[in-house]
Protein backbone atom coordinates (compact mmCIF):
# COMPACT_ATOMS: atom_id res chain seq x y z
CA UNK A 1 -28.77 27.38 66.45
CA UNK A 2 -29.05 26.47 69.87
CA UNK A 3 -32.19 25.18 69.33
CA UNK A 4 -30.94 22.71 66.47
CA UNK A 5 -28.17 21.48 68.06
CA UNK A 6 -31.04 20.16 71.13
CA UNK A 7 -32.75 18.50 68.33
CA UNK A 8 -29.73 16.82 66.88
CA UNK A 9 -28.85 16.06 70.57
CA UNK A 10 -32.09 14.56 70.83
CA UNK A 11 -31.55 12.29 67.66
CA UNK A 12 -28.36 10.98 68.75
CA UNK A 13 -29.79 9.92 71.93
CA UNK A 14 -32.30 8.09 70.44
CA UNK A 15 -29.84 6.50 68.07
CA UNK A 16 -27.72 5.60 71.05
CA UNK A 17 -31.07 3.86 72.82
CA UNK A 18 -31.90 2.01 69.90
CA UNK A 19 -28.06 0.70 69.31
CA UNK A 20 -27.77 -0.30 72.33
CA UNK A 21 -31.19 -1.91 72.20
CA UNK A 22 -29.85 -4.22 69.57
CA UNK A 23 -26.66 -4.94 71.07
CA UNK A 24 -27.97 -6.51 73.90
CA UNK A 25 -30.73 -8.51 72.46
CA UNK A 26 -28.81 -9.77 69.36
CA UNK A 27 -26.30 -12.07 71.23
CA UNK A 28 -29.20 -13.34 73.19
CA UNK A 29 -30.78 -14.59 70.06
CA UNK A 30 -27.36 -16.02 69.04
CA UNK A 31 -27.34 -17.84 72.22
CA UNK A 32 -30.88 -19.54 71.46
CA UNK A 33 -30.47 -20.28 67.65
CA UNK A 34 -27.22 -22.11 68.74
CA UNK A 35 -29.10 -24.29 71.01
CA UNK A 36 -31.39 -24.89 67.81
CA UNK A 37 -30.36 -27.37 65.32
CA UNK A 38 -29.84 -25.89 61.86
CA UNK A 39 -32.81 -26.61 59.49
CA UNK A 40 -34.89 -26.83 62.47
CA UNK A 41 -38.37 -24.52 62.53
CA UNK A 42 -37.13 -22.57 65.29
CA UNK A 43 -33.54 -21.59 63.44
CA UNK A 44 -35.10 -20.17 60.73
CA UNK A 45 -37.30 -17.83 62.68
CA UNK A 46 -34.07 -17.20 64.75
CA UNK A 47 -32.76 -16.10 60.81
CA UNK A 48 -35.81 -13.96 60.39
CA UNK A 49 -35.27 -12.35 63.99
CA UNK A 50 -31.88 -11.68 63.79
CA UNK A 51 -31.76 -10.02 59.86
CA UNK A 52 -34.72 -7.37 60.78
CA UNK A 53 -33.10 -6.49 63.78
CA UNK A 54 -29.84 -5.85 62.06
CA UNK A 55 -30.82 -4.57 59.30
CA UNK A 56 -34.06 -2.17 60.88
CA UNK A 57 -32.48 -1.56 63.98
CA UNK A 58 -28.88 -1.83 64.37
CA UNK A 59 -27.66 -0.31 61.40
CA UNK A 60 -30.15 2.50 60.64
CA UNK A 61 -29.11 3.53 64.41
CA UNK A 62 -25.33 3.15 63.74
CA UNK A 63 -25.77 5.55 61.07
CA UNK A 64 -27.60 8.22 63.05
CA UNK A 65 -24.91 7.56 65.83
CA UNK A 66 -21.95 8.19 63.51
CA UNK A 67 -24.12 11.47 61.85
CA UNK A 68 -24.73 13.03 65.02
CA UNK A 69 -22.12 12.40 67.39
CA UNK A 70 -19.16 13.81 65.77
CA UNK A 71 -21.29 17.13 65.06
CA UNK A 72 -22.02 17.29 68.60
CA UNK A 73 -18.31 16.85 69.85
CA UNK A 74 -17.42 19.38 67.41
CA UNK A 75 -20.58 21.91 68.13
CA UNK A 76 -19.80 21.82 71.62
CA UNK A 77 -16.59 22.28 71.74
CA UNK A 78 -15.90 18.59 73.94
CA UNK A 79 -14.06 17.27 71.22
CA UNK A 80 -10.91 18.29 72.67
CA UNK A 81 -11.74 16.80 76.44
CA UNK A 82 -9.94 13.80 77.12
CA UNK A 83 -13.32 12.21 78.59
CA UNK A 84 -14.86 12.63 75.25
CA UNK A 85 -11.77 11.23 73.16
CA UNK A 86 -11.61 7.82 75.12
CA UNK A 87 -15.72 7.73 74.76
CA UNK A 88 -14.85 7.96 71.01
CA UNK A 89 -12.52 4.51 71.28
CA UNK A 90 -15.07 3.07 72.85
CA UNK A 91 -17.23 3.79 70.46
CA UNK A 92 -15.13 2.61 68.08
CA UNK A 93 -14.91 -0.59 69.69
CA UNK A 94 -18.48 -0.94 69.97
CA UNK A 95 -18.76 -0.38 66.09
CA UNK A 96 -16.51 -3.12 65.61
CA UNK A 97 -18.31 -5.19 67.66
CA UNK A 98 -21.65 -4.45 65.61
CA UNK A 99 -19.77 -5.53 62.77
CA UNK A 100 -18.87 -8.76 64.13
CA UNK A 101 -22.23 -9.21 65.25
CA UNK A 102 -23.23 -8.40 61.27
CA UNK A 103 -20.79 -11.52 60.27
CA UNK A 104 -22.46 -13.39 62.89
CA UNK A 105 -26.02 -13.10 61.47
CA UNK A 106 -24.44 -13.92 58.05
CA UNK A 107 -22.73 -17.26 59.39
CA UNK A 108 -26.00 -18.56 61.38
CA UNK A 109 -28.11 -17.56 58.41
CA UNK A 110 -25.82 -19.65 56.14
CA UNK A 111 -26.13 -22.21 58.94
CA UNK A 112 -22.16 -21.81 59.28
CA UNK A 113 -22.20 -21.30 62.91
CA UNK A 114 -19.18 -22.68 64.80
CA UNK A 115 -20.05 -21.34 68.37
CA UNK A 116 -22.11 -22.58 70.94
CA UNK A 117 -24.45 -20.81 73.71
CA UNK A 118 -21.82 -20.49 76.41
CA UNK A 119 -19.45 -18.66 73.77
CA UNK A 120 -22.72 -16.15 73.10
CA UNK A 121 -23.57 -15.43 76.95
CA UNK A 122 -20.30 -14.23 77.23
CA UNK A 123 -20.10 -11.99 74.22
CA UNK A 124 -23.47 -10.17 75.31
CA UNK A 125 -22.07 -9.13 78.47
CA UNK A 126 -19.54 -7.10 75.94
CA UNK A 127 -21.59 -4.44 74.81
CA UNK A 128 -23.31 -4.06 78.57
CA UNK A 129 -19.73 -3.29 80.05
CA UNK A 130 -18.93 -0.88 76.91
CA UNK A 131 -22.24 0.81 77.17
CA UNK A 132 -21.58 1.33 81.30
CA UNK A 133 -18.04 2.66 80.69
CA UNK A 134 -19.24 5.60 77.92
CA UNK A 135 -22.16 6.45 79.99
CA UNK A 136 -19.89 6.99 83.08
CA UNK A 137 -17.71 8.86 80.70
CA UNK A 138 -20.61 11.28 79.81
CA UNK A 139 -22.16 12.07 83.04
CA UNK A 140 -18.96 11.84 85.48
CA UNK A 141 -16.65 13.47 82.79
CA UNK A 142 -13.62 12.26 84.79
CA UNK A 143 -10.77 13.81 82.60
């Protein structure tokens, strides 16, 4: 058993890399398809970018996130520390935000985009400042 929760442990890492791999890079691509007019050669392989990367990427690792993590807290026994509980809201916050990124890709691939660059910079330092906050809470465990 041991040796299959190490493997799931594994997994969920990975998952974790690849989320987070997609949460910074898809609000950078917002920010350059809305410096690209709509229509324009450039915005539609902004389109292209941003679906495979969602749909590929982001959600496939959401999944694996959600799968594993919760059978981890509850293998180990952490699910009861208060460190891992406010890691979970965090989580859940990140979700949320993955969802509004999903809405996102839907509005700039309808070419309904109502935000400029300067409103995308901002929202990709989100998911850096969520991402630094859970790690802390896994390695320091500070409650």
């Amino acid at each position: 058993m041991a040796d299959f929760y190490l493997w799931i442990k594994a997994l969920h890492i990975l998952a974790v890399i690849s989320l987070m791999a997609g949460m910074l890079y898809l609000p950078r691509l917002f920010v350059y398809h809305a410096e690209s007019p709509p229509g324009s050669p450039q915005a539609e392989t902004f389109k292209i970018m941003e679906r495979r990367l969602l749909k590929a990427i982001l959600n496939p690792a959401i999944i694996v996130v959600w799968l594993t993590g919760p059978w981890l807290a509850y293998q180990s026994g952490f699910y009861q520390s208060h460190w891992l509980q406010a890691k979970f809201v965090l989580v859940l916050i990140l979700s949320g935000f993955h969802g509004y990124f999903a809405r996102i890709v839907k509005a700039f691939a309808a070419d309904k985009n109502v935000r400029g660059p300067r409103f995308y910079r901002i929202l990709n330092e989100i998911p850096t400042l969520l991402m630094i906050l859970i790690v802390a809470l896994v390695v320091v465990k500070p409650f």
